[in-house]
N, C-alpha and C. Protein backbone atom coordinates (compact mmCIF):
# COMPACT_ATOMS: atom_id res chain seq x y z
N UNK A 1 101.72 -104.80 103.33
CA UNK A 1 101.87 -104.45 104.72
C UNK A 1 101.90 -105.72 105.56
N UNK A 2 103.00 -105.88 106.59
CA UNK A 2 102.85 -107.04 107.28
C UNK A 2 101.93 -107.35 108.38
N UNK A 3 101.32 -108.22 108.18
CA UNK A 3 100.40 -108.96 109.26
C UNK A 3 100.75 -109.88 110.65
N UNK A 4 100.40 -109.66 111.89
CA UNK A 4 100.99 -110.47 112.59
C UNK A 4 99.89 -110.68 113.55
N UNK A 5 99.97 -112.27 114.27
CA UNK A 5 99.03 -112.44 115.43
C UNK A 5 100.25 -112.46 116.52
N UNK A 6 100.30 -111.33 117.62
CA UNK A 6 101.41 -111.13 118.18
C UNK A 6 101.30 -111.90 119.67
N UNK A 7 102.55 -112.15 119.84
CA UNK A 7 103.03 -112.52 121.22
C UNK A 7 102.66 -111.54 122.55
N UNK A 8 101.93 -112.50 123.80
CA UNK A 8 101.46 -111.54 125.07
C UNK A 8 102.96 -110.80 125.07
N UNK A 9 102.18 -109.44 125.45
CA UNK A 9 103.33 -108.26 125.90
C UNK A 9 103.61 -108.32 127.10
N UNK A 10 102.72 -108.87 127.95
CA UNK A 10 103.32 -108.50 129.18
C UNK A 10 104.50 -107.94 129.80
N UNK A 11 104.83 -107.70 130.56
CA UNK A 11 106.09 -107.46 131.15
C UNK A 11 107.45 -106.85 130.20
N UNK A 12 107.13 -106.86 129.17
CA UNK A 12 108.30 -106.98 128.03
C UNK A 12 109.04 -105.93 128.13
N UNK A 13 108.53 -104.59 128.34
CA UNK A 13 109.45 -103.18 128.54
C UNK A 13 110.44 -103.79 129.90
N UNK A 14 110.38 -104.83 131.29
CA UNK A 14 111.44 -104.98 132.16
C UNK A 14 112.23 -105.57 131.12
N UNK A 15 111.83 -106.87 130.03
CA UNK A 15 112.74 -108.24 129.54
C UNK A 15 113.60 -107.15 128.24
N UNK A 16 112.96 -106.24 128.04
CA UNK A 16 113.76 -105.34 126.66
C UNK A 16 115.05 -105.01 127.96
N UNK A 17 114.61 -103.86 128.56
CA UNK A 17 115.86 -103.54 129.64
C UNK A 17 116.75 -104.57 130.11
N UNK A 18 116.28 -105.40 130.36
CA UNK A 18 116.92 -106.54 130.73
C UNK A 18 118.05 -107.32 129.66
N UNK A 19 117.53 -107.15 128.27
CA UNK A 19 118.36 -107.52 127.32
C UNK A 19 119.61 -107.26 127.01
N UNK A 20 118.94 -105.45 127.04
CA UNK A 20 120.14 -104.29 126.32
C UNK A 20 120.89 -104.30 127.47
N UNK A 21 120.82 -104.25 128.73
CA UNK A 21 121.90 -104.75 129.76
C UNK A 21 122.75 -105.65 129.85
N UNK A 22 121.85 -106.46 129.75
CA UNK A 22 122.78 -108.06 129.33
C UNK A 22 124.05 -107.84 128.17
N UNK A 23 123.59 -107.55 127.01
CA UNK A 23 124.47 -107.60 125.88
C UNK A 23 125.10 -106.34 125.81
N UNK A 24 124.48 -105.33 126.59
CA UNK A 24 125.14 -103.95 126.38
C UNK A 24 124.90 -103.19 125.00
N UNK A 25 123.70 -103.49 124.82
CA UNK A 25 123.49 -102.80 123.24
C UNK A 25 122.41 -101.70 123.54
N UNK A 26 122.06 -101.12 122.50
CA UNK A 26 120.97 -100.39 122.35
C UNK A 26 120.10 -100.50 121.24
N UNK A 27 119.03 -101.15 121.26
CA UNK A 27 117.90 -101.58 120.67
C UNK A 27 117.57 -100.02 119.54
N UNK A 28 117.81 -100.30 118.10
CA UNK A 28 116.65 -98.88 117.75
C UNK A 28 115.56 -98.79 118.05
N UNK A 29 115.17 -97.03 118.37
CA UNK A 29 113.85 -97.07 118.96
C UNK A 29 112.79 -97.78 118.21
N UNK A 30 112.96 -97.97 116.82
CA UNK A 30 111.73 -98.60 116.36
C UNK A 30 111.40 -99.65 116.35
N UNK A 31 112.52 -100.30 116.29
CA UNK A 31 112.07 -101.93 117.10
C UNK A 31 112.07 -102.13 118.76
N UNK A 32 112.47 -101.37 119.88
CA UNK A 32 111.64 -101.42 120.62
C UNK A 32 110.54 -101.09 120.64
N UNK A 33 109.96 -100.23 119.53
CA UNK A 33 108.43 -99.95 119.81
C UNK A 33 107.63 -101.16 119.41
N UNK A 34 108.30 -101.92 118.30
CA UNK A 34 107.59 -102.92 118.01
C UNK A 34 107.72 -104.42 119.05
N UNK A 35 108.58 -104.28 119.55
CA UNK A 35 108.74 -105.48 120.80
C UNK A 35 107.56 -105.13 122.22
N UNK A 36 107.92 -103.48 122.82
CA UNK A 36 106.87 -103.56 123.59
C UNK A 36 105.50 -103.49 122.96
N UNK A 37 104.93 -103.41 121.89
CA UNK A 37 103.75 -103.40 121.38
C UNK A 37 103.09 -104.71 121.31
N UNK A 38 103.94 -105.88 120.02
CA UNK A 38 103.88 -106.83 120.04
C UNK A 38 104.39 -107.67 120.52
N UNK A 39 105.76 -108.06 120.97
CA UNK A 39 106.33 -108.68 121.78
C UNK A 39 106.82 -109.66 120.67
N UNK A 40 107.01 -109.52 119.11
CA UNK A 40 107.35 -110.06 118.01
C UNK A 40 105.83 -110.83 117.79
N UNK A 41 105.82 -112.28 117.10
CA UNK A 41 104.60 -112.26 116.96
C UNK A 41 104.81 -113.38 115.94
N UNK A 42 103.58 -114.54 115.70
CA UNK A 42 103.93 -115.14 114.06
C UNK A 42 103.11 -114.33 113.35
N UNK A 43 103.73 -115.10 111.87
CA UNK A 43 103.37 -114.01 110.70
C UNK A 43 102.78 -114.99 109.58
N UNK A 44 101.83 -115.68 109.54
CA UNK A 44 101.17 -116.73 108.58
C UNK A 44 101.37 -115.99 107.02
N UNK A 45 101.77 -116.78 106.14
CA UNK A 45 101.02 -116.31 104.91
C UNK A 45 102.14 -114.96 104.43
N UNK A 46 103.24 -114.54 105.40
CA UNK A 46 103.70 -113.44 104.80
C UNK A 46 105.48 -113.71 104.45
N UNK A 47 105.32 -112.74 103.00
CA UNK A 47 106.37 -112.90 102.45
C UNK A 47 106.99 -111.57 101.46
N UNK A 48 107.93 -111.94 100.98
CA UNK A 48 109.09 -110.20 101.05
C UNK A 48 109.73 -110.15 99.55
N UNK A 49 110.05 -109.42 98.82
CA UNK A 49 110.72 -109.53 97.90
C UNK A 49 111.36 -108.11 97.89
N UNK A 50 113.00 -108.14 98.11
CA UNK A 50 113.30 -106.44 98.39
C UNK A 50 114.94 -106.92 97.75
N UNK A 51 115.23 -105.92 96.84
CA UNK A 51 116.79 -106.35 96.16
C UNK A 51 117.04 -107.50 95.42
N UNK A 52 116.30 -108.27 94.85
CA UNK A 52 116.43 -109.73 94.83
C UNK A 52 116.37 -110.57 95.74
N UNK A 53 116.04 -110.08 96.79
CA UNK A 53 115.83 -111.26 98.09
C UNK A 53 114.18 -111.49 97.96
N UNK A 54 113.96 -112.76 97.94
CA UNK A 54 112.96 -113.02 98.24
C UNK A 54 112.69 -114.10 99.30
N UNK A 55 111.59 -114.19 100.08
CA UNK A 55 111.57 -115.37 101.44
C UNK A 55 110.09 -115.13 101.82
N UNK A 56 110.34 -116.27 102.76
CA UNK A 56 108.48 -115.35 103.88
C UNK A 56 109.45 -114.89 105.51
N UNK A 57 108.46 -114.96 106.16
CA UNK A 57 108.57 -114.91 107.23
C UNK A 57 107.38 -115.65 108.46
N UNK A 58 108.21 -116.53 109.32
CA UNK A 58 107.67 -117.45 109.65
C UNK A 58 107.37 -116.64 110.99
N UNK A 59 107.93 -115.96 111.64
CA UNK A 59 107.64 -115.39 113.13
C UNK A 59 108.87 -114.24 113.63
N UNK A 60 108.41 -113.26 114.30
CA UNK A 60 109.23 -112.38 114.48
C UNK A 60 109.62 -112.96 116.19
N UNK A 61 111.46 -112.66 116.66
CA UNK A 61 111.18 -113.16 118.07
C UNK A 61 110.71 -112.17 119.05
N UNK A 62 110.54 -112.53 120.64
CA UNK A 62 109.71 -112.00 121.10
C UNK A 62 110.36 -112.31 122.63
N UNK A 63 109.84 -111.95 123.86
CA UNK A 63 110.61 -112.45 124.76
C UNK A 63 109.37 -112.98 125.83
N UNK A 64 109.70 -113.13 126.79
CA UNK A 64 109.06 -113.95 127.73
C UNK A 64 107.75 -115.05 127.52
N UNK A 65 106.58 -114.42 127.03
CA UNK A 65 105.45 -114.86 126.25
C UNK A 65 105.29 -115.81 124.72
N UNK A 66 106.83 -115.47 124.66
CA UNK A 66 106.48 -115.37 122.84
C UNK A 66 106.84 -117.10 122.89
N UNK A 67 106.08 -117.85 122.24
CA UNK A 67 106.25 -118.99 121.82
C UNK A 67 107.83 -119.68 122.02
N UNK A 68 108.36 -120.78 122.71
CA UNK A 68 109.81 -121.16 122.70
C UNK A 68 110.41 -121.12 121.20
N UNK A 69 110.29 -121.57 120.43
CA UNK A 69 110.90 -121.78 119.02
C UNK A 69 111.39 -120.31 118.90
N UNK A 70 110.79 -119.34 118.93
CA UNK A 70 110.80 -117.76 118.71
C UNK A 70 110.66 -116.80 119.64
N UNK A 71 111.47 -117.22 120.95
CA UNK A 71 111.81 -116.80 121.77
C UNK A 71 113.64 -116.22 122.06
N UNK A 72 113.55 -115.08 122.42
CA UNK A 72 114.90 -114.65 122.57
C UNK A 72 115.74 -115.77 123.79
N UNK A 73 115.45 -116.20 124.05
CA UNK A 73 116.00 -117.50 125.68
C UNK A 73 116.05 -118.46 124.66
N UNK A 74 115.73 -118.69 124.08
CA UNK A 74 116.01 -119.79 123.02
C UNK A 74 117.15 -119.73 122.21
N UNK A 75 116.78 -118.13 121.32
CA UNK A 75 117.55 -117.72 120.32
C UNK A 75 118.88 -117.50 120.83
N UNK A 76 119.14 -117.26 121.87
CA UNK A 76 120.42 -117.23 122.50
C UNK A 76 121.51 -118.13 122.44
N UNK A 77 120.81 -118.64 122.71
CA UNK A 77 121.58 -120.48 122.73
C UNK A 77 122.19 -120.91 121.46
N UNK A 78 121.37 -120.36 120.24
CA UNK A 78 122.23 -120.63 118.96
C UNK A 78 123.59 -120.41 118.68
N UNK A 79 124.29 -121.21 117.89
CA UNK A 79 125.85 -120.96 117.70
C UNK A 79 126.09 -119.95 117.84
N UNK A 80 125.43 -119.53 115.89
CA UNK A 80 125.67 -118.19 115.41
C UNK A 80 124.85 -117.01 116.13
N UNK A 81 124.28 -116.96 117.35
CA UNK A 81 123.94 -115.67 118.14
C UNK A 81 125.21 -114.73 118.53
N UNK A 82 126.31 -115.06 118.91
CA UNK A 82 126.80 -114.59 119.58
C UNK A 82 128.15 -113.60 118.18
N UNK A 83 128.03 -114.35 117.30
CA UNK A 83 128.91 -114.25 115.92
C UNK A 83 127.92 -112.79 115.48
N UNK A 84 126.89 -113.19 115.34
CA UNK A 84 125.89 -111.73 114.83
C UNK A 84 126.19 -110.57 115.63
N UNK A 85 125.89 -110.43 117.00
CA UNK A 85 125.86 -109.85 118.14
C UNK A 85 127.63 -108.98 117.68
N UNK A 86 128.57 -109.69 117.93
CA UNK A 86 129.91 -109.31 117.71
C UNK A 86 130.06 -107.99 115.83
N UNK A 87 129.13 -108.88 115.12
CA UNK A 87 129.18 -108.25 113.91
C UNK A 87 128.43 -106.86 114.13
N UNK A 88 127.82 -106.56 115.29
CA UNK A 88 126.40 -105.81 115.55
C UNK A 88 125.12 -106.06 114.93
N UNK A 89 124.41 -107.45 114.24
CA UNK A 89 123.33 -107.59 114.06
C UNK A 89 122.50 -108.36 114.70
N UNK A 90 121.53 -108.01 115.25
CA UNK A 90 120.29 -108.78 115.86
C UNK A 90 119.20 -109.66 115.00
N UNK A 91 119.20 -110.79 115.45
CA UNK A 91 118.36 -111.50 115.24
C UNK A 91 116.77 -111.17 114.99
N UNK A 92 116.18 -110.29 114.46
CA UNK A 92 114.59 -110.11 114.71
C UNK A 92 113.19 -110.98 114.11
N UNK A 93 113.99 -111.82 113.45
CA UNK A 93 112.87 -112.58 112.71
C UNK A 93 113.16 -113.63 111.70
N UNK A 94 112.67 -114.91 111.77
CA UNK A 94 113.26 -115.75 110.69
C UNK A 94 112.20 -116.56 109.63
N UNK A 95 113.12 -117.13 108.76
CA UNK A 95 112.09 -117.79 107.99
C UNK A 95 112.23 -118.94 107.61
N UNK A 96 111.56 -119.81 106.52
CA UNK A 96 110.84 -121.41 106.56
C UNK A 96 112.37 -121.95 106.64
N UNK A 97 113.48 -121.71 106.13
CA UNK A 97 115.02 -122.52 106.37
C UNK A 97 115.59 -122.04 107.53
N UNK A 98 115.07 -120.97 108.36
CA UNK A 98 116.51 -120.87 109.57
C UNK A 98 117.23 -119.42 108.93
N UNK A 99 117.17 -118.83 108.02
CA UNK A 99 117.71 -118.10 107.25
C UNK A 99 117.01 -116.51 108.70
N UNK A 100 117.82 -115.59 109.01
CA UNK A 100 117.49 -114.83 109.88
C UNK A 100 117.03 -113.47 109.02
N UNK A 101 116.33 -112.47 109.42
CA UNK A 101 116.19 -110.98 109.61
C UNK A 101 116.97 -110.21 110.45
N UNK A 102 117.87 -109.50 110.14
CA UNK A 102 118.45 -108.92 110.96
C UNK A 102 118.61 -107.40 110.98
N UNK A 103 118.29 -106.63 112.23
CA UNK A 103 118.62 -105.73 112.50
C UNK A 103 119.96 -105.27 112.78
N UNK A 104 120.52 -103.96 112.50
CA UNK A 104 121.76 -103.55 112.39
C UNK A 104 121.60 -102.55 114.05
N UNK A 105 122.67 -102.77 114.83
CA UNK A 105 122.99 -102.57 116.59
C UNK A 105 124.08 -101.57 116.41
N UNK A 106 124.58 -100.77 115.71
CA UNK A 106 125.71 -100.38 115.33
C UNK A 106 125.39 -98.65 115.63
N UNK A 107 126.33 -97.73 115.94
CA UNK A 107 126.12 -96.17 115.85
C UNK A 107 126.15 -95.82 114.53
N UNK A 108 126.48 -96.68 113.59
CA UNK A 108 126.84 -95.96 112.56
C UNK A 108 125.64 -96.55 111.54
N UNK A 109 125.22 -97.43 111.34
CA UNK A 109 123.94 -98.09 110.56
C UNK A 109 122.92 -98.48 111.45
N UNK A 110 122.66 -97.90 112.62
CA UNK A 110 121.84 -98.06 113.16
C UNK A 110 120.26 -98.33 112.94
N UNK A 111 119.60 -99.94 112.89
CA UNK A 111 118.09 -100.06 112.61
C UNK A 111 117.96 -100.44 111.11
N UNK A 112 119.15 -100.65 110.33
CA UNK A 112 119.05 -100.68 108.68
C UNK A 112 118.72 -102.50 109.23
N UNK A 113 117.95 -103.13 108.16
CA UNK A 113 117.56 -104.21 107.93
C UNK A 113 118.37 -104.94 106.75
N UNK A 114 118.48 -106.32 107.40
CA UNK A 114 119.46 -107.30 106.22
C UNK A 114 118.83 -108.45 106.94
N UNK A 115 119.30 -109.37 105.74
CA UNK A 115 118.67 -110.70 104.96
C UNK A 115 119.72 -111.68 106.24
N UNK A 116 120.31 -112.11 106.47
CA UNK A 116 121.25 -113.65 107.07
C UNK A 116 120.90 -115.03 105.82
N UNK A 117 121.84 -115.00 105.09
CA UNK A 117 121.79 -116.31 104.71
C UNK A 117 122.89 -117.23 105.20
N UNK A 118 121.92 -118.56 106.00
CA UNK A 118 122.65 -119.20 107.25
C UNK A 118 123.14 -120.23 106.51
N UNK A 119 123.09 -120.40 105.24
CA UNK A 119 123.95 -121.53 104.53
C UNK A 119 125.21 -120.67 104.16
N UNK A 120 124.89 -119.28 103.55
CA UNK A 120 126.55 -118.61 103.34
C UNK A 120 126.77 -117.87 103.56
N UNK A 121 126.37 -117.61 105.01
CA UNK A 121 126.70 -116.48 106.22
C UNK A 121 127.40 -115.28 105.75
N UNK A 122 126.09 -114.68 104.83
CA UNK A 122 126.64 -113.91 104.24
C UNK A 122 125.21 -112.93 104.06
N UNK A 123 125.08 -111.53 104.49
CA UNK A 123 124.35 -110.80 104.81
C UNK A 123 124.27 -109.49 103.29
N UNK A 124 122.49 -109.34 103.07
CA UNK A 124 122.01 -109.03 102.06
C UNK A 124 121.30 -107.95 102.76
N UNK A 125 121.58 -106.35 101.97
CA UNK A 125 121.15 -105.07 102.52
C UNK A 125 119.27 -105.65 102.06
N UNK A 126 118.64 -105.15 103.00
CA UNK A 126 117.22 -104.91 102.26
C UNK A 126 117.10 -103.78 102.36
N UNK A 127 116.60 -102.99 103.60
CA UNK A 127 115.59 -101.89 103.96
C UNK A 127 116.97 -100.80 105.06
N UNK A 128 116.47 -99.26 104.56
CA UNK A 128 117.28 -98.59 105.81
C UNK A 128 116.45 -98.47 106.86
N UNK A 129 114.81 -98.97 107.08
CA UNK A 129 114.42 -98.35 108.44
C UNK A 129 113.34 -99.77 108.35
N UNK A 130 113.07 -100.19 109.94
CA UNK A 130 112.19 -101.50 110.35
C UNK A 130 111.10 -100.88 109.64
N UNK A 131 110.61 -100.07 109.58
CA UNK A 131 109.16 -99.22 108.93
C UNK A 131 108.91 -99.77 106.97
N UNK A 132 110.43 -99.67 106.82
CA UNK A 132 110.24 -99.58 105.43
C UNK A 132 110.03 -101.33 105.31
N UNK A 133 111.12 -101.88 105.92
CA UNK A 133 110.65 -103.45 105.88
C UNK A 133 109.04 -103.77 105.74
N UNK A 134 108.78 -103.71 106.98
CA UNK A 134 107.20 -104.18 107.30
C UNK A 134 106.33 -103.19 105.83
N UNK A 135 106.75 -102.48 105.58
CA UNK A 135 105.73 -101.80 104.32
C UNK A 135 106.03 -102.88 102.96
N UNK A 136 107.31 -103.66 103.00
CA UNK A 136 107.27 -104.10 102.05
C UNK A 136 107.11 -105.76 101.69
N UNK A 137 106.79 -106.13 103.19
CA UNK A 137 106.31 -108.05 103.37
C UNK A 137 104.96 -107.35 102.95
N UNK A 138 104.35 -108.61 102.53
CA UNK A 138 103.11 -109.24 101.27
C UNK A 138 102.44 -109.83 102.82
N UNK A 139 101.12 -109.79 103.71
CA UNK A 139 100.79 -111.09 104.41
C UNK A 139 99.09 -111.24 103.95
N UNK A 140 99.24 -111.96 103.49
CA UNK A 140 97.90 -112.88 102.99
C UNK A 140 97.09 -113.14 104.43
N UNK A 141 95.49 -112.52 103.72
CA UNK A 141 94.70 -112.89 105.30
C UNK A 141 94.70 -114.29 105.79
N UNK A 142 94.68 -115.17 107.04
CA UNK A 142 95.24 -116.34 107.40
C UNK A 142 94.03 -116.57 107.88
N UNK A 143 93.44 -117.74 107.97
CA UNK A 143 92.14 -117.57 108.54
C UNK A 143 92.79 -119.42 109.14
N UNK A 144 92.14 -120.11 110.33
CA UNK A 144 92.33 -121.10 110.45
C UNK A 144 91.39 -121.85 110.47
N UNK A 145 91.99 -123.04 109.80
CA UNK A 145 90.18 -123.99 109.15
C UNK A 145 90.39 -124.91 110.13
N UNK A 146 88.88 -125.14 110.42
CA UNK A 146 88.70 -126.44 111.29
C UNK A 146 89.20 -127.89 111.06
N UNK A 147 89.61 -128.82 111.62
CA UNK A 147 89.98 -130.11 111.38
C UNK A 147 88.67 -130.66 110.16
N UNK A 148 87.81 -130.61 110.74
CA UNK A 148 86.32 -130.45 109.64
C UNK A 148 86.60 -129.95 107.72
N UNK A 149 86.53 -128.30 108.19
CA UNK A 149 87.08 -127.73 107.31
C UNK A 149 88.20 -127.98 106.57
N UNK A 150 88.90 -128.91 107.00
CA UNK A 150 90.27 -129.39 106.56
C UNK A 150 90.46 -130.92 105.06
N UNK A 151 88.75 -131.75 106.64
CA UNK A 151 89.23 -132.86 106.03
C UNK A 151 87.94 -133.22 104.53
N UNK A 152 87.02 -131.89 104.62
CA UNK A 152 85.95 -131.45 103.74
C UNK A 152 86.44 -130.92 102.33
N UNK A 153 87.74 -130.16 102.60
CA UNK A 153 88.85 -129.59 101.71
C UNK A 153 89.32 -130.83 101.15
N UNK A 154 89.65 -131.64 101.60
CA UNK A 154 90.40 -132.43 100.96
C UNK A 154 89.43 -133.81 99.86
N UNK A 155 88.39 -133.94 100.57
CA UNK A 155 87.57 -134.70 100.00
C UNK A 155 87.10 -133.95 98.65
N UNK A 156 86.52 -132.88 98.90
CA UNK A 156 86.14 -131.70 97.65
C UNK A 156 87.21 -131.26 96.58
N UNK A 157 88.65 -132.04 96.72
CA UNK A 157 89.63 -131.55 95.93
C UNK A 157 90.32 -133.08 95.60
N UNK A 158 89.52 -133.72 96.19
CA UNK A 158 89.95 -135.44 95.67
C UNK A 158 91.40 -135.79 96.23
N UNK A 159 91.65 -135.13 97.51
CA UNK A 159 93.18 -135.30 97.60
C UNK A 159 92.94 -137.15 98.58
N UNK A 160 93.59 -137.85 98.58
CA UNK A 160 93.70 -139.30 98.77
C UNK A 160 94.95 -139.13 99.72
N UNK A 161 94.69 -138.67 101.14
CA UNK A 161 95.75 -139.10 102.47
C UNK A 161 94.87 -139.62 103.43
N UNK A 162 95.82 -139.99 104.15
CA UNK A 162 94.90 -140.83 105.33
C UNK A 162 95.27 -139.87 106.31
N UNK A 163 93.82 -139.50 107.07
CA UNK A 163 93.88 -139.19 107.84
C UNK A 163 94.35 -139.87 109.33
N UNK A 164 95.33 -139.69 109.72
CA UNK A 164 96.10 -140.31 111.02
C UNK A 164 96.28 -139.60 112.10
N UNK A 165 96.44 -140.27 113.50
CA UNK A 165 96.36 -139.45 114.67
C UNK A 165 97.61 -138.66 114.69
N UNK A 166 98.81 -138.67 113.43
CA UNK A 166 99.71 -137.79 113.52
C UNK A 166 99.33 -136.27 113.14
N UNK A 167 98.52 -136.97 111.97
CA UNK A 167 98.44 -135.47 111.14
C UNK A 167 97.22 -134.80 111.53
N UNK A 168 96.22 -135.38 112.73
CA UNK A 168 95.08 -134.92 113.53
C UNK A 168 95.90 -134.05 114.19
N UNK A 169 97.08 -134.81 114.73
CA UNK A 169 97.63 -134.61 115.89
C UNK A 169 98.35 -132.88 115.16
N UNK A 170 99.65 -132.72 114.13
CA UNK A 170 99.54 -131.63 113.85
C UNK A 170 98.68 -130.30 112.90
N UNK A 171 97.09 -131.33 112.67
CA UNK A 171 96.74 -129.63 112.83
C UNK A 171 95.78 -129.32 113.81
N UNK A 172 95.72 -129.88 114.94
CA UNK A 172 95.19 -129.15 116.42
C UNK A 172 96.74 -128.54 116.68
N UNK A 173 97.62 -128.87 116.92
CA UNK A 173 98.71 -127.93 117.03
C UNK A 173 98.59 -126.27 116.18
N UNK A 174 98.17 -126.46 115.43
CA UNK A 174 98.19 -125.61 114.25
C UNK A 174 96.62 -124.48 114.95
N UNK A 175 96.34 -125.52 114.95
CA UNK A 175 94.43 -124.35 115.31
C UNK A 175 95.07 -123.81 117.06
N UNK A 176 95.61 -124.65 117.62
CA UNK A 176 95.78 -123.81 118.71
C UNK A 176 96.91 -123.49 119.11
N UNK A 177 97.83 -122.83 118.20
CA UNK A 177 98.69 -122.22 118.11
C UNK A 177 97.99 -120.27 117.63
N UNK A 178 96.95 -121.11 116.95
CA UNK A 178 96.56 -119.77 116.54
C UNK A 178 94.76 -119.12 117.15
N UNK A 179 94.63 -120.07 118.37
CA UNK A 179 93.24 -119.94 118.51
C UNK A 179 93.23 -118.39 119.42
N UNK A 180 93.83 -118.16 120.23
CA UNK A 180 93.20 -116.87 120.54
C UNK A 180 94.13 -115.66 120.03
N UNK A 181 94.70 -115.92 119.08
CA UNK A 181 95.06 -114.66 118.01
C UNK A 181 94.37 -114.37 117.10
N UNK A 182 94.83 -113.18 116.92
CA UNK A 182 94.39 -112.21 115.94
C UNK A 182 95.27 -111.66 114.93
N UNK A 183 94.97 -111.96 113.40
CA UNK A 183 96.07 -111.57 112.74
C UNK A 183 95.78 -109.58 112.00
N UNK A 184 96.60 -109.09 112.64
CA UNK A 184 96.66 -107.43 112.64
C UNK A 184 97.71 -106.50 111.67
N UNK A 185 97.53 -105.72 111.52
CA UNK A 185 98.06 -105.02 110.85
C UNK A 185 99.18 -104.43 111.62
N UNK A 186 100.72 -104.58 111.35
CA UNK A 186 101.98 -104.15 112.42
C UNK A 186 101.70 -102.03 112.24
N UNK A 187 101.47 -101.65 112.89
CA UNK A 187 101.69 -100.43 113.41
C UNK A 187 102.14 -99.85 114.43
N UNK A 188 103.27 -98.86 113.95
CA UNK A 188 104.46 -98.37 115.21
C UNK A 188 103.87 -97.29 115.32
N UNK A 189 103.09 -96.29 115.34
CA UNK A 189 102.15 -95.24 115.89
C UNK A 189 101.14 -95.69 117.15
């Protein structure tokens, strides 16, 4: 079952309307339920194996709140946004290469889930419903260790790096990326 520490919702039911206007689409209901709920969200630790596809998933996008990297105002801007969009698939989530999740925008496959592989733009059926997806990502509980906890780990496992104000520097990024989340169980009920 997938795990997520989700993006503030705020406002998100105007920025959903606001979307499907913009592009003229219609969102399946079940991933709007999961946008106004969570507002997408990262996803530590979780990963998928469905058809022979296997990957993780690094963060679902999200709109106003949701982190820039994994933000729909972001995601826009990409080449291939507008190439998907035309094909009818949405962008909903990506992973450690850039490689997308995509939802199907279409009357006729409406909400079926596929793979984007962005090296050979070439799209892999997984799941017919967002429900069945999320039942079938793996997310490992994520807990975040202190810089302490980090550099105690490493001494206790004999690992030999130097600690530097870079790599101080990215894992306070890391702890407070994730300090006032909570990693939850995705439920559309």
């Amino acid at each position: 079952m997938l795990k997520i520490v989700k993006f503030d919702n705020t406002d998100v039911s105007n920025e959903v309307s606001d979307f499907e206007q913009k592009y003229d689409l219609q969102l399946p209901d079940s991933y709007k339920k999961f946008l106004l709920k969570y507002n997408g969200g990262n996803t530590p630790k979780s990963t998928f194996k469905i058809n022979g596809v296997s990957s993780d998933i690094r963060a679902f996008y999200g709109f106003k709140n949701a982190t820039k990297e994994y933000n729909f105002s972001y995601l826009v801007e990409m080449s291939y946004f507008e190439e998907l969009l035309e094909n009818h698939y949405l962008p909903i989530a990506t992973d450690s290469f850039g490689n997308q999740i995509v939802i199907t925008i279409s009357e006729k496959n409406n909400g079926e889930i596929y793979f984007f592989d962005s090296e050979k733009s070439e799209y892999e059926y997984l799941t017919k419903t967002l429900e069945d997806f999320f039942d079938n990502v793996k997310s490992k509980k994520f807990v975040v260790r202190s810089i302490e906890e980090r550099i105690n780990g490493m001494k206790e496992s004999d690992i030999d790096i130097e600690v530097d104000e870079e790599l101080l520097g990215l894992w306070q990024s890391e702890i407070d990326k994730y300090l006032d989340g909570k990693q939850e169980k995705v439920l559309l009920d």
